[in-house]
C-alpha atoms as a PDB file:
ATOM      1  CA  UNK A   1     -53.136 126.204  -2.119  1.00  0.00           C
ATOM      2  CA  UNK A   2     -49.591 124.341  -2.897  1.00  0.00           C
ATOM      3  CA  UNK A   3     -50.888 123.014  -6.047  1.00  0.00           C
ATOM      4  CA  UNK A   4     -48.195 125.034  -8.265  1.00  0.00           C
ATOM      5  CA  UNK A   5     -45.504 123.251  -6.670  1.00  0.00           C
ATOM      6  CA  UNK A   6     -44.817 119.731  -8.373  1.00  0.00           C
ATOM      7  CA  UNK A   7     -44.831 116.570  -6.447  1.00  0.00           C
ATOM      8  CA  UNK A   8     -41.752 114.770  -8.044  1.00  0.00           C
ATOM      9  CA  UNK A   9     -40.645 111.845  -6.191  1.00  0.00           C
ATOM     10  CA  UNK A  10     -37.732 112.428  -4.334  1.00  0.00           C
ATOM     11  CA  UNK A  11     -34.488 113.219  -6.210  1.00  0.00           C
ATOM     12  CA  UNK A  12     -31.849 113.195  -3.952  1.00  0.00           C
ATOM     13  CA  UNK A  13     -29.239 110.642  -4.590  1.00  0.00           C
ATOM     14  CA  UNK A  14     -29.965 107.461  -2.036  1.00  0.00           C
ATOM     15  CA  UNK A  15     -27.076 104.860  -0.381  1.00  0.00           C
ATOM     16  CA  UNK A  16     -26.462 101.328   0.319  1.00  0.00           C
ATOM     17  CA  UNK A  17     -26.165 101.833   4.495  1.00  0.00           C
ATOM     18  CA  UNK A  18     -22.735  99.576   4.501  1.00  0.00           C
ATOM     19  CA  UNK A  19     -22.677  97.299   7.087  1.00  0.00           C
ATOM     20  CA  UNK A  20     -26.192  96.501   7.827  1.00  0.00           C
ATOM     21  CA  UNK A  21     -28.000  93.333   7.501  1.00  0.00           C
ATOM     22  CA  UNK A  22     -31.593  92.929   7.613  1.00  0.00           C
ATOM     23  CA  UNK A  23     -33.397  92.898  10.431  1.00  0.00           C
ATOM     24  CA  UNK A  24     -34.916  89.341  10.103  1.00  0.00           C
ATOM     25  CA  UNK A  25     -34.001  86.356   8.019  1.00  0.00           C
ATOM     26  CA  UNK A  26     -35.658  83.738   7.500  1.00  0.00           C
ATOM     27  CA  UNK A  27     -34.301  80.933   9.734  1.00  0.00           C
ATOM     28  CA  UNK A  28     -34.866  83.818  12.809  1.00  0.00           C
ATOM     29  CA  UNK A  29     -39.046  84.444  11.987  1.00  0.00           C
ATOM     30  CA  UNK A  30     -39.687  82.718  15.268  1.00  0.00           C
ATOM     31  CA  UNK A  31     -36.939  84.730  17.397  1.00  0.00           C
ATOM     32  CA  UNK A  32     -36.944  88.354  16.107  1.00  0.00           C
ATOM     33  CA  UNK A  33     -40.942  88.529  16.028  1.00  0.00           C
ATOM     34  CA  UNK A  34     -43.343  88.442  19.028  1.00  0.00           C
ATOM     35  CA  UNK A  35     -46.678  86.392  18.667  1.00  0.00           C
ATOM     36  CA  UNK A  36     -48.366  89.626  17.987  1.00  0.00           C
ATOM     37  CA  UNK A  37     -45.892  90.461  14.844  1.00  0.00           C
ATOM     38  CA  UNK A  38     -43.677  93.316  16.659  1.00  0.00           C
ATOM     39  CA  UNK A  39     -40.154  93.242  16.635  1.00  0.00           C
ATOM     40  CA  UNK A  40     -38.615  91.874  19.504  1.00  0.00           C
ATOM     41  CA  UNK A  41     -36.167  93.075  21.973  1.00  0.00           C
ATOM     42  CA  UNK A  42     -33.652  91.098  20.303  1.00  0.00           C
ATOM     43  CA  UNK A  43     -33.408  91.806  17.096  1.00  0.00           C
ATOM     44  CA  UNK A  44     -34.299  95.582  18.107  1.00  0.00           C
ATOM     45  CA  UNK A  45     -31.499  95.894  19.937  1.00  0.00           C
ATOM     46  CA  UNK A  46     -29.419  93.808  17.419  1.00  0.00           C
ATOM     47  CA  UNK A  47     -30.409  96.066  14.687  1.00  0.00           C
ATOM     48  CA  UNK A  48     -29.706  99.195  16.479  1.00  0.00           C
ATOM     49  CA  UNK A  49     -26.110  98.470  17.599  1.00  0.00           C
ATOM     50  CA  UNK A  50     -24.913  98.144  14.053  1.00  0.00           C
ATOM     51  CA  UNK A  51     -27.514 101.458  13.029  1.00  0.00           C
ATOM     52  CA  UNK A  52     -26.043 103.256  15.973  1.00  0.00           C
ATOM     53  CA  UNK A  53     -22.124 102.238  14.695  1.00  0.00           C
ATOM     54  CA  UNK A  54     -23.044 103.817  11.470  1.00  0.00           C
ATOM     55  CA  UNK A  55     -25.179 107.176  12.946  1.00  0.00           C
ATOM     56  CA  UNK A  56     -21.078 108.167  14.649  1.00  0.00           C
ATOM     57  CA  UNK A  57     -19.567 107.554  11.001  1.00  0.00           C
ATOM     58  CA  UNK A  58     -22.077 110.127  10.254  1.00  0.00           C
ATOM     59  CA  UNK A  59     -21.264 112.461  13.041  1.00  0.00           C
ATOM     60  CA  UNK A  60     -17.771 112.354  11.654  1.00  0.00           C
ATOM     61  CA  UNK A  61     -18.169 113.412   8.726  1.00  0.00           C
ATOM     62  CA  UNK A  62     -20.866 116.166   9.261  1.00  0.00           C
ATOM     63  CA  UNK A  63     -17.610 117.307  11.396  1.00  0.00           C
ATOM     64  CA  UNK A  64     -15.073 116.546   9.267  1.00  0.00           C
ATOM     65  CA  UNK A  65     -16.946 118.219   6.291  1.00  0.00           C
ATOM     66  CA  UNK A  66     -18.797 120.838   7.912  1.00  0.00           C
ATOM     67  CA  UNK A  67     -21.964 119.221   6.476  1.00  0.00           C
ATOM     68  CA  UNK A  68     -25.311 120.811   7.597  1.00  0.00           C
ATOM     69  CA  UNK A  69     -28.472 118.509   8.322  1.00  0.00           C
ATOM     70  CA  UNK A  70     -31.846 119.437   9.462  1.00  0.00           C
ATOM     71  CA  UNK A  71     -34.461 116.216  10.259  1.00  0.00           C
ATOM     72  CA  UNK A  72     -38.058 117.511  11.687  1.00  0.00           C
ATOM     73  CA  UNK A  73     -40.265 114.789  13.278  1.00  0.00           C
ATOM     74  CA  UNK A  74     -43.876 115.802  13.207  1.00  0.00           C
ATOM     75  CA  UNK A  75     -47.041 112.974  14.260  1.00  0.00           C
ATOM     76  CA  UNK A  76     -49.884 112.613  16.384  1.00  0.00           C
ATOM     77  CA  UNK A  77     -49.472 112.671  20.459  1.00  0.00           C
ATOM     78  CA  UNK A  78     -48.116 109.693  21.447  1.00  0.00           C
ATOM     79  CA  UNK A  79     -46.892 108.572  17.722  1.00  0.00           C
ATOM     80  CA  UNK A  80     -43.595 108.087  19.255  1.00  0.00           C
ATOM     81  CA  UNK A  81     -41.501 110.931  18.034  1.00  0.00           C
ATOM     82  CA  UNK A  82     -39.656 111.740  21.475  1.00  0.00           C
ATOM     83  CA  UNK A  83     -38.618 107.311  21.595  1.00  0.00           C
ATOM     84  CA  UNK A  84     -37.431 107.783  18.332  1.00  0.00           C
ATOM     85  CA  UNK A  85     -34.629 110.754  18.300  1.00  0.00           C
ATOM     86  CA  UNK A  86     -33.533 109.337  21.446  1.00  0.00           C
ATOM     87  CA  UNK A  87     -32.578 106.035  19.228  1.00  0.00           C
ATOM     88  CA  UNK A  88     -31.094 108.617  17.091  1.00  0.00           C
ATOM     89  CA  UNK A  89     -29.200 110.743  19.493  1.00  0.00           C
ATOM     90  CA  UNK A  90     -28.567 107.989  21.811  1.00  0.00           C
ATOM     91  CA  UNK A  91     -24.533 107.136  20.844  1.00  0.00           C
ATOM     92  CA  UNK A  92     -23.860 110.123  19.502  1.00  0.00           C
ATOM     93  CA  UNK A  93     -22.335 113.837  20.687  1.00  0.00           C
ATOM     94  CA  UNK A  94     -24.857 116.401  22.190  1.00  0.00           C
ATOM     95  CA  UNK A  95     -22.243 118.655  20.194  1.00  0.00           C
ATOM     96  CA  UNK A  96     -23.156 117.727  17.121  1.00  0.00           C
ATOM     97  CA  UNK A  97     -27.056 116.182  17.354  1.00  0.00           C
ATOM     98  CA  UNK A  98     -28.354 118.849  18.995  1.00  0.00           C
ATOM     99  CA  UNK A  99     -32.213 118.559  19.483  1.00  0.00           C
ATOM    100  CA  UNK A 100     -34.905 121.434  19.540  1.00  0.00           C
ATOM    101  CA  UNK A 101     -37.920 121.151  21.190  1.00  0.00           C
ATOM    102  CA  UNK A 102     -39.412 124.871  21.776  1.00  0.00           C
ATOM    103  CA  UNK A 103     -41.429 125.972  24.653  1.00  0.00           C
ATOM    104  CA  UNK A 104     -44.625 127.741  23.803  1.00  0.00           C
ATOM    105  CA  UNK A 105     -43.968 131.108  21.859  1.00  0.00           C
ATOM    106  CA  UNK A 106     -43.507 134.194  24.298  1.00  0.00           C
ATOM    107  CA  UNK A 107     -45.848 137.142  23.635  1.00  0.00           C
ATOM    108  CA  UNK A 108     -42.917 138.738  22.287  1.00  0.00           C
ATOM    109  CA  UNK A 109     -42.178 135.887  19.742  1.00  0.00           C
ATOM    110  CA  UNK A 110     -45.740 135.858  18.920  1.00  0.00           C
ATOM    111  CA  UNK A 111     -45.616 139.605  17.451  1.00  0.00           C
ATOM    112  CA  UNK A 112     -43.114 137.988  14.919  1.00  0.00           C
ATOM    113  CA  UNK A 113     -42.717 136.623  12.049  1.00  0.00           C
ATOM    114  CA  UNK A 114     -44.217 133.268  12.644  1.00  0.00           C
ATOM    115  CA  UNK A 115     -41.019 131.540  10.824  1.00  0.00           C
ATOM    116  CA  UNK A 116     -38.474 133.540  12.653  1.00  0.00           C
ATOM    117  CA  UNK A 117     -38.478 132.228  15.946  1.00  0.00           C
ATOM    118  CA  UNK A 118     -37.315 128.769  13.970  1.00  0.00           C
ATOM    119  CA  UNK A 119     -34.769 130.038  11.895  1.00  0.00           C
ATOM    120  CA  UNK A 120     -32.039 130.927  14.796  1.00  0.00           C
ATOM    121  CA  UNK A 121     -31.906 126.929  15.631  1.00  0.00           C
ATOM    122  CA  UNK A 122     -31.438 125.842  12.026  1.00  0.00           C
ATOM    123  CA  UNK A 123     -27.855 124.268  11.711  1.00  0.00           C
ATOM    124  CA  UNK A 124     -24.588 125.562  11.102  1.00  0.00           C
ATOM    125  CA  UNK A 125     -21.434 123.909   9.487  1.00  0.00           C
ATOM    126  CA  UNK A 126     -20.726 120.648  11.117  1.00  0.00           C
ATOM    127  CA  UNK A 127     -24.432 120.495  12.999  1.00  0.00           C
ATOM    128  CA  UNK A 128     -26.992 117.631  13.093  1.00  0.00           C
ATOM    129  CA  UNK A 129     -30.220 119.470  14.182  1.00  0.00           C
ATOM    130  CA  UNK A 130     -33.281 117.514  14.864  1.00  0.00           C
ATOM    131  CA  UNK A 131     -37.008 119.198  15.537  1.00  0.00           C
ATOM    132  CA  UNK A 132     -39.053 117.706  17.926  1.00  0.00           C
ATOM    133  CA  UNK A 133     -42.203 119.208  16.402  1.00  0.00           C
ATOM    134  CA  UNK A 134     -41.608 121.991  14.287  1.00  0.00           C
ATOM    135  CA  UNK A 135     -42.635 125.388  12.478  1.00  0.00           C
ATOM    136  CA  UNK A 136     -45.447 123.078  11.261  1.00  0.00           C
ATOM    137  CA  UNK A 137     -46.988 123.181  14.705  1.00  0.00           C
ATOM    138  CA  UNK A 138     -49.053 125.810  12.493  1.00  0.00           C
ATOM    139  CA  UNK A 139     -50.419 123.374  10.894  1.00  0.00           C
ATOM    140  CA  UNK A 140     -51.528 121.387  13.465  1.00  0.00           C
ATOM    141  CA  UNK A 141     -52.060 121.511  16.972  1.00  0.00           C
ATOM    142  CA  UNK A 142     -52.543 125.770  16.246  1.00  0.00           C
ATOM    143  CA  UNK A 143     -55.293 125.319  13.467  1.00  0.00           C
ATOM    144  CA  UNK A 144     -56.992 122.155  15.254  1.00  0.00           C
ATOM    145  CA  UNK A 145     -57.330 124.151  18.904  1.00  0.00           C
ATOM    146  CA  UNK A 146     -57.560 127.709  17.356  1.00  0.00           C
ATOM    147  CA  UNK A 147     -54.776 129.256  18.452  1.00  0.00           C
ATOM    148  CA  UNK A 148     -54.178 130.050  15.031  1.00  0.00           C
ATOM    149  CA  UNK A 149     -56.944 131.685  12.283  1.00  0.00           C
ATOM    150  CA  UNK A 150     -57.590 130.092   9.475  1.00  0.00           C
ATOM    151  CA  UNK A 151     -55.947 133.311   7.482  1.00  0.00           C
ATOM    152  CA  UNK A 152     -52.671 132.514   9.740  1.00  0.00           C
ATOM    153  CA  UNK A 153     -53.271 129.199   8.386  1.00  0.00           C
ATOM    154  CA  UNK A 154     -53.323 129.632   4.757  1.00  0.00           C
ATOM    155  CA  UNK A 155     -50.550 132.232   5.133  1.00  0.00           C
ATOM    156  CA  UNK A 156     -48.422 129.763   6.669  1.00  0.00           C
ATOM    157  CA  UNK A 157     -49.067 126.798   3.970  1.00  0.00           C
ATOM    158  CA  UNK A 158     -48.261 129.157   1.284  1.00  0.00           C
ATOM    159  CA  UNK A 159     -44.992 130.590   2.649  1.00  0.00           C
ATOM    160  CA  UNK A 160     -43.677 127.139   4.173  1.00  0.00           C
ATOM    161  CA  UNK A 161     -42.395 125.613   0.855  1.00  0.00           C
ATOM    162  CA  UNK A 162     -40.241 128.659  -0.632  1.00  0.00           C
ATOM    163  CA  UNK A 163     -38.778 129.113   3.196  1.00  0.00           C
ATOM    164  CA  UNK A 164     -37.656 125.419   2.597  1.00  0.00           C
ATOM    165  CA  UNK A 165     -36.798 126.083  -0.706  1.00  0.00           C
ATOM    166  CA  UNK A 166     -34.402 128.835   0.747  1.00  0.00           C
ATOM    167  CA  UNK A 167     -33.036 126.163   3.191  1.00  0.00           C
ATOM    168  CA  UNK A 168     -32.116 123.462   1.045  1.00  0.00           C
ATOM    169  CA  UNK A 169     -30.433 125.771  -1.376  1.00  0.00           C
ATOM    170  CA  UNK A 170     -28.569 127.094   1.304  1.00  0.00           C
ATOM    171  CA  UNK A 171     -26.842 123.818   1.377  1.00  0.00           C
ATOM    172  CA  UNK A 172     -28.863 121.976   4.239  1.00  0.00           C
ATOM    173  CA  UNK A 173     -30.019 118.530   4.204  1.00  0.00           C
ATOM    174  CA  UNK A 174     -33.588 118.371   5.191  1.00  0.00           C
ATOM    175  CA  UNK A 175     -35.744 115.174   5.573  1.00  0.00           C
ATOM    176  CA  UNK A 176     -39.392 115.855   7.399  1.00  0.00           C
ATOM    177  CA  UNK A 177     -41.192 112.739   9.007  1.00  0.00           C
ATOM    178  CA  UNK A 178     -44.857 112.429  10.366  1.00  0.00           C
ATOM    179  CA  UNK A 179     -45.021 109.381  12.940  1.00  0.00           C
ATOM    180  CA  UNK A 180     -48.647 108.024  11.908  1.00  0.00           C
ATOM    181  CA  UNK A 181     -50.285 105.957  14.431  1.00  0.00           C
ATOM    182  CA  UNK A 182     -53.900 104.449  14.721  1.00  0.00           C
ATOM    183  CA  UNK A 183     -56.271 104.875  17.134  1.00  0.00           C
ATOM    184  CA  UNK A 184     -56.416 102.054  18.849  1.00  0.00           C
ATOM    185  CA  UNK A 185     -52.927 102.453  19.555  1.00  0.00           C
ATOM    186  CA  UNK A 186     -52.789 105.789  20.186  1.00  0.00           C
ATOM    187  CA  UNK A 187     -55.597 105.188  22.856  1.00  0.00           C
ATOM    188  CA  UNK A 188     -53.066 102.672  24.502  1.00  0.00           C
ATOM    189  CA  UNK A 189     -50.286 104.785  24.822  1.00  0.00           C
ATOM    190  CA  UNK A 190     -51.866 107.760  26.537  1.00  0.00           C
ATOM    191  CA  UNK A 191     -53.877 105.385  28.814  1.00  0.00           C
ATOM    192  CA  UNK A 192     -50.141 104.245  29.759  1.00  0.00           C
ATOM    193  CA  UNK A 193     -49.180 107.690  30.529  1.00  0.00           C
ATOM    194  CA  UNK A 194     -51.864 107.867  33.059  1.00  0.00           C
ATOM    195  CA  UNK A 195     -51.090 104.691  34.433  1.00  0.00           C
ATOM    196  CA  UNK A 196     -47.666 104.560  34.547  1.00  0.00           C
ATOM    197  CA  UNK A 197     -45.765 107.102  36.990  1.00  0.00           C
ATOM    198  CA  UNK A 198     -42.885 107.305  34.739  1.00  0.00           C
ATOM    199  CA  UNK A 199     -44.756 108.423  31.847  1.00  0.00           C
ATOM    200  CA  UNK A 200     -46.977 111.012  33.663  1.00  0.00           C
ATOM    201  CA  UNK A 201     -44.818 114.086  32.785  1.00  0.00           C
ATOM    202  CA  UNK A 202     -45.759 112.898  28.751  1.00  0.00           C
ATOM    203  CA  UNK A 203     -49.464 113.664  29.482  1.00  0.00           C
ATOM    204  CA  UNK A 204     -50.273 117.570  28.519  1.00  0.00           C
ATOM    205  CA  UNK A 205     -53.290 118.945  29.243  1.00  0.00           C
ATOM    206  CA  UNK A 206     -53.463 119.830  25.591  1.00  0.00           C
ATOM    207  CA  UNK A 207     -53.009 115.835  24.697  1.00  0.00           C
ATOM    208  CA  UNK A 208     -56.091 115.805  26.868  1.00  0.00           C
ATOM    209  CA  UNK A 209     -58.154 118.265  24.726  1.00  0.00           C
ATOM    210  CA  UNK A 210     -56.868 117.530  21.420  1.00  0.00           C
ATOM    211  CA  UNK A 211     -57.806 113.604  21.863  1.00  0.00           C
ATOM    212  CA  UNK A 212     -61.315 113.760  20.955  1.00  0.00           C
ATOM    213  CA  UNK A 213     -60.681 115.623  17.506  1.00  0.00           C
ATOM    214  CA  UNK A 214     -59.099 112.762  15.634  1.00  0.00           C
ATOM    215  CA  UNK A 215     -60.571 114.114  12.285  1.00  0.00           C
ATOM    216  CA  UNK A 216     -60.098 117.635  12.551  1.00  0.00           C
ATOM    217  CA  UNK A 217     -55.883 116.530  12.945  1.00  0.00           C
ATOM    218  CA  UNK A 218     -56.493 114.421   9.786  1.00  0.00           C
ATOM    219  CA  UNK A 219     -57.927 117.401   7.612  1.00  0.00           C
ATOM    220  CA  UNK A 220     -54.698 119.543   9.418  1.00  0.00           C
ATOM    221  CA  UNK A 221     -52.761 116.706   8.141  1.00  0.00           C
ATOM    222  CA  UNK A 222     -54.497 116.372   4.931  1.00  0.00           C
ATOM    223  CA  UNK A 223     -53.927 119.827   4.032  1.00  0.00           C
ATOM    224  CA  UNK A 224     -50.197 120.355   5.141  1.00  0.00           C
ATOM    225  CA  UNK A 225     -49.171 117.237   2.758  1.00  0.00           C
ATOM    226  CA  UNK A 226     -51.283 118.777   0.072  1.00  0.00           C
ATOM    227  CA  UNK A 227     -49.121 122.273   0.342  1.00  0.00           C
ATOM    228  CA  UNK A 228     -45.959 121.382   1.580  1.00  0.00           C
ATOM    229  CA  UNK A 229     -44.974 117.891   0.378  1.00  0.00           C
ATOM    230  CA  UNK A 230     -42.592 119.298  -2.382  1.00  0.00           C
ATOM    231  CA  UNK A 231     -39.848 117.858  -4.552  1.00  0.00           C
ATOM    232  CA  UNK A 232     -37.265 119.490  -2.637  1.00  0.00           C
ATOM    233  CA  UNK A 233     -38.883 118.710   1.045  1.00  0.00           C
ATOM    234  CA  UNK A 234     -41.084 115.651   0.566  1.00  0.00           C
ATOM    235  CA  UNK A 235     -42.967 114.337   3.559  1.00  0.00           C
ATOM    236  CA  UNK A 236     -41.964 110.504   4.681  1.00  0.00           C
ATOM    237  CA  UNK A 237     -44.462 108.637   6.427  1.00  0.00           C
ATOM    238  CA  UNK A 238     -43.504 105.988   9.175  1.00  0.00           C
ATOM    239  CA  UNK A 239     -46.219 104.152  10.346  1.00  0.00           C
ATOM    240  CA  UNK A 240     -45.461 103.569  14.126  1.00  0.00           C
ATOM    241  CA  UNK A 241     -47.854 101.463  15.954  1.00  0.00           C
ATOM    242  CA  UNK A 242     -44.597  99.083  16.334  1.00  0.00           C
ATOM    243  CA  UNK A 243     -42.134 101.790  18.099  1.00  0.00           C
ATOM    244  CA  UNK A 244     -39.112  99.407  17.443  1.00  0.00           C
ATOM    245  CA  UNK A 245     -39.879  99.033  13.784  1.00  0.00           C
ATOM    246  CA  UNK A 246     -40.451 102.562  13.199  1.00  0.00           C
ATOM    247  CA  UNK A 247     -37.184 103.945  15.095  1.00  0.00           C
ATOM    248  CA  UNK A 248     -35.042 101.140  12.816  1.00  0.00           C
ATOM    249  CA  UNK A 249     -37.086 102.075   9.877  1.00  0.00           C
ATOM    250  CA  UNK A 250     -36.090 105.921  10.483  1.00  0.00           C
ATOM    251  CA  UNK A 251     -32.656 105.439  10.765  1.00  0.00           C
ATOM    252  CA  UNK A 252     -32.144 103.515   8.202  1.00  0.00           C
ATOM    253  CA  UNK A 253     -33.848 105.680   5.811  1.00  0.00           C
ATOM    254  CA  UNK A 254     -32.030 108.792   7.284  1.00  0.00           C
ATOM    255  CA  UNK A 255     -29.051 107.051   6.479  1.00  0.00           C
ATOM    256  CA  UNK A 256     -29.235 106.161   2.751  1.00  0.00           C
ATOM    257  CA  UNK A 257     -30.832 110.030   2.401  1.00  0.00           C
ATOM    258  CA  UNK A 258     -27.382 111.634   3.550  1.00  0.00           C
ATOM    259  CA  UNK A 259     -24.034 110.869   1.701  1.00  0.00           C
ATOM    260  CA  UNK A 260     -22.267 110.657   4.331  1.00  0.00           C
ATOM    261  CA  UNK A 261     -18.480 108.380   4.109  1.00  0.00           C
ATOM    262  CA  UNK A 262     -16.260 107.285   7.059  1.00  0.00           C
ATOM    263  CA  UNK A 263     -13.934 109.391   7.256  1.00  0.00           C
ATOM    264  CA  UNK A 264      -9.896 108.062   7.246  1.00  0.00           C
ATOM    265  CA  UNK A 265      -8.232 108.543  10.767  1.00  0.00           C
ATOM    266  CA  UNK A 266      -4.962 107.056  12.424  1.00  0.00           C
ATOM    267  CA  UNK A 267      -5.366 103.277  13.937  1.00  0.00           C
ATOM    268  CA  UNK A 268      -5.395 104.351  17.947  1.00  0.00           C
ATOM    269  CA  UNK A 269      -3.404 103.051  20.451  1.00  0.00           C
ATOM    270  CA  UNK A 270      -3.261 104.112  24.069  1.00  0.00           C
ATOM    271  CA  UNK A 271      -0.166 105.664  25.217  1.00  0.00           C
ATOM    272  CA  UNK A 272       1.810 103.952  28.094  1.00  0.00           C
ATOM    273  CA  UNK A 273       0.812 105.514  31.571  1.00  0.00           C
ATOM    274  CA  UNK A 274       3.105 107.430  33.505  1.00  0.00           C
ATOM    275  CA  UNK A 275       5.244 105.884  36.328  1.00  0.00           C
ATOM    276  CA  UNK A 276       3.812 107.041  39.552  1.00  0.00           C
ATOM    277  CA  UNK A 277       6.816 108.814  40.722  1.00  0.00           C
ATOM    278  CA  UNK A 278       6.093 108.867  44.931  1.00  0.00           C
ATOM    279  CA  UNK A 279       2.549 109.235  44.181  1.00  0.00           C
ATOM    280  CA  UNK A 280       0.712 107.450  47.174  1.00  0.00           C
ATOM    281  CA  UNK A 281      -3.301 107.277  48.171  1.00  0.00           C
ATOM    282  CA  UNK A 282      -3.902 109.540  50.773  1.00  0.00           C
ATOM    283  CA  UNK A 283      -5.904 107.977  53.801  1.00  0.00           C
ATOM    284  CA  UNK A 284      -8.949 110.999  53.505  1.00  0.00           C
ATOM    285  CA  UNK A 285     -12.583 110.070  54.008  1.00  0.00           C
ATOM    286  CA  UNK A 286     -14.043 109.670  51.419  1.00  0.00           C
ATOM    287  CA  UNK A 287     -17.614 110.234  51.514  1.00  0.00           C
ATOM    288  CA  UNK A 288     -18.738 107.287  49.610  1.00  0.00           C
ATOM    289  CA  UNK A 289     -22.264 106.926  48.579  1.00  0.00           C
ATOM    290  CA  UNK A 290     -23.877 103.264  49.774  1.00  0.00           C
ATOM    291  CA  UNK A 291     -24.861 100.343  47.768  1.00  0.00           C
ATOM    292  CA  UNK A 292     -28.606 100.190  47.915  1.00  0.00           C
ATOM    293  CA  UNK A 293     -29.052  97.168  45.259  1.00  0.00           C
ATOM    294  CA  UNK A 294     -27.273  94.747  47.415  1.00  0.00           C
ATOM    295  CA  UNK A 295     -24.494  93.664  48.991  1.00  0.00           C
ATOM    296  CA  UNK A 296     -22.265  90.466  47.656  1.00  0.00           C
ATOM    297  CA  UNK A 297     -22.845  88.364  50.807  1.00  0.00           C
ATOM    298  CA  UNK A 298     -26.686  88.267  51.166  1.00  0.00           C
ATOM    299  CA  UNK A 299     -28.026  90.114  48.285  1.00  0.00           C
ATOM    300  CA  UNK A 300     -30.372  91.790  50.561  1.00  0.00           C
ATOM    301  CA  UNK A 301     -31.130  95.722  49.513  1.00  0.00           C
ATOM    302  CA  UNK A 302     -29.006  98.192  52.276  1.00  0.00           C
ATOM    303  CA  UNK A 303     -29.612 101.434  53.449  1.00  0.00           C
ATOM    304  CA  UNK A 304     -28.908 104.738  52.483  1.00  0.00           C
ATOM    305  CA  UNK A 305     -26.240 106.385  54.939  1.00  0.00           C
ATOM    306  CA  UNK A 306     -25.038 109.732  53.378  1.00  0.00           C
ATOM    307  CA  UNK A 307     -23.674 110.583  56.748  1.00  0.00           C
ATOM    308  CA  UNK A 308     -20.974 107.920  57.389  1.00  0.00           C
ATOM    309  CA  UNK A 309     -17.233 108.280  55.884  1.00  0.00           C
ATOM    310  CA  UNK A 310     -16.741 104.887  55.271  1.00  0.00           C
ATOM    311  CA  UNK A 311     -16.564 102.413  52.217  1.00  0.00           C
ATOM    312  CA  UNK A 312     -19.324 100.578  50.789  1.00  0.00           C
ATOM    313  CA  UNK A 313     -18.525  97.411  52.250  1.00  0.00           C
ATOM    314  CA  UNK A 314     -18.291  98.597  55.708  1.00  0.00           C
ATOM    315  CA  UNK A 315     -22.147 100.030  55.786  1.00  0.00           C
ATOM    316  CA  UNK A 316     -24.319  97.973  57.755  1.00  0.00           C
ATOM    317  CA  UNK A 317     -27.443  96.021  56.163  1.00  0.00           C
ATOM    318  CA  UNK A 318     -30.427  96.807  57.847  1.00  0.00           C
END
């Protein structure tokens, strides 16, 4: 199963990401690590600005050449993949990152093809499309909790790499991550979602079920790689137990794997604004919404007032 197709390295042409230093050097060890060898907040958010400066230079020119790009994210639960294309799409145009994340299949998508539900999301000219989780959900979370048989399996693992094949030909650029994370850390996470009110929405009750069968997602694993890790679409492997280091990681990677350039535009300058000609602020209330952080004389929290039509400052602290 897969064995026929070869496992060349990766032959697409790679780039020096201009502009980008690295993330640590060696007079910065004790400022850009924690104590317990993660990246810190600094030099995360150091790193990111300049990644983030070069991920629009790529957005213009997947516009400007009507370029085509297709990045799937596949990993455990809790690996991190939803943190990490929100680095990506963060400073960029919905318009042109567009993410897909598909619901469960309908009962009329599940008489299908199993592919062909995919296939209308796959990009166009001038589109950044990124899968959070993918058609390989086959392979995984279907097989592990038997929503799929283990013919639909094999079926799937043997028709995956030619309808890749058929993608990348098309002209697409297509780069496939898993997020692997350990254990331990994987326990940590999904504690947190239970813990943590602003996480709850993250906890499925298929994370729940699928959390106890560690090793049957490692065989799933085991088994896609084997079939579908192809010259043409090779799985990359981030290990992610340190979010920050994997998001950098995966954007810098994405980066040299696309050939993208900046493309040349006009130096721009704002026009001059137009005289007001008579123009003059009409005296309407305004319903103004109230500051609830706090107010400049005090700094003590105020209330909410939707009802009054009166400025900020004039709204009575409690």
């Amino acid at each position: 199963m897969g064995k026929k197709h070869k496992k060349q390295g990766d032959k697409r042409k790679q780039r020096a990401v201009p502009a980008l230093q690295p993330i640590v050097g060696a007079e910065d060890q004790g400022s850009f690590f924690r104590p317990d060898g993660k990246v810190s907040r600094k030099a995360y958010e150091h790193t990111l600005f300049d990644l983030h400066v070069e991920l629009v230079k790529l957005q213009q020119w997947v516009q400007t050449t009507g370029a085509k790009v297709c990045v799937i994210f596949e990993g455990r639960d809790g690996a991190g993949k939803g943190s990490t294309i929100k680095a990506i799409v963060e400073r960029v145009s919905p318009r042109v990152f567009r993410v897909v994340a598909l619901p469960a299949p309908t009962e009329r998508e599940k008489s299908q093809l199993y592919l062909q539900r995919y296939i209308p999301h796959l990009p166009a000219g001038g589109e950044f499309v990124i899968f959070d989780r993918s058609w390989y959900n086959r392979a995984g979370v279907e097989q592990v909790m038997g929503f799929a048989s283990k013919e639909q399996v094999k079926n799937f693992l043997t028709m995956t790499p030619p309808f890749e094949l058929a993608i990348v030909e098309s002209g697409v650029i297509l780069l496939k991550y898993w997020l692997e994370v350990s254990q331990e850390e994987q326990t940590r996470r999904l504690e947190a979602r239970i813990t943590d009110g602003r996480k709850l929405w993250k906890l499925s009750p298929m994370d729940l079920k699928s959390y106890n069968r560690w090793y049957d997602y490692s065989r799933a694993r085991d088994a896609m790689f084997q079939a579908t890790d192809t010259s043409w679409a090779p799985w990359y492997v981030v290990p992610a137990d340190d979010k920050r280091r994997a998001r950098v990681n995966v954007i810098r990677h994405l980066l040299r794997h696309i050939p993208y350039e900046q493309p040349e535009h006009e130096k721009v300058k704002l026009p001059e604004r137009q005289e007001p000609d008579g123009y003059v602020e009409p005296d309407y209330p305004y319903k103004i919404i109230a500051d609830v952080v706090s107010t400049p004389a005090t700094g003590a929290p105020t209330r909410f007032d939707t009802d009054r039509r009166v400025p900020t400052a004039e709204i009575e602290t409690p």
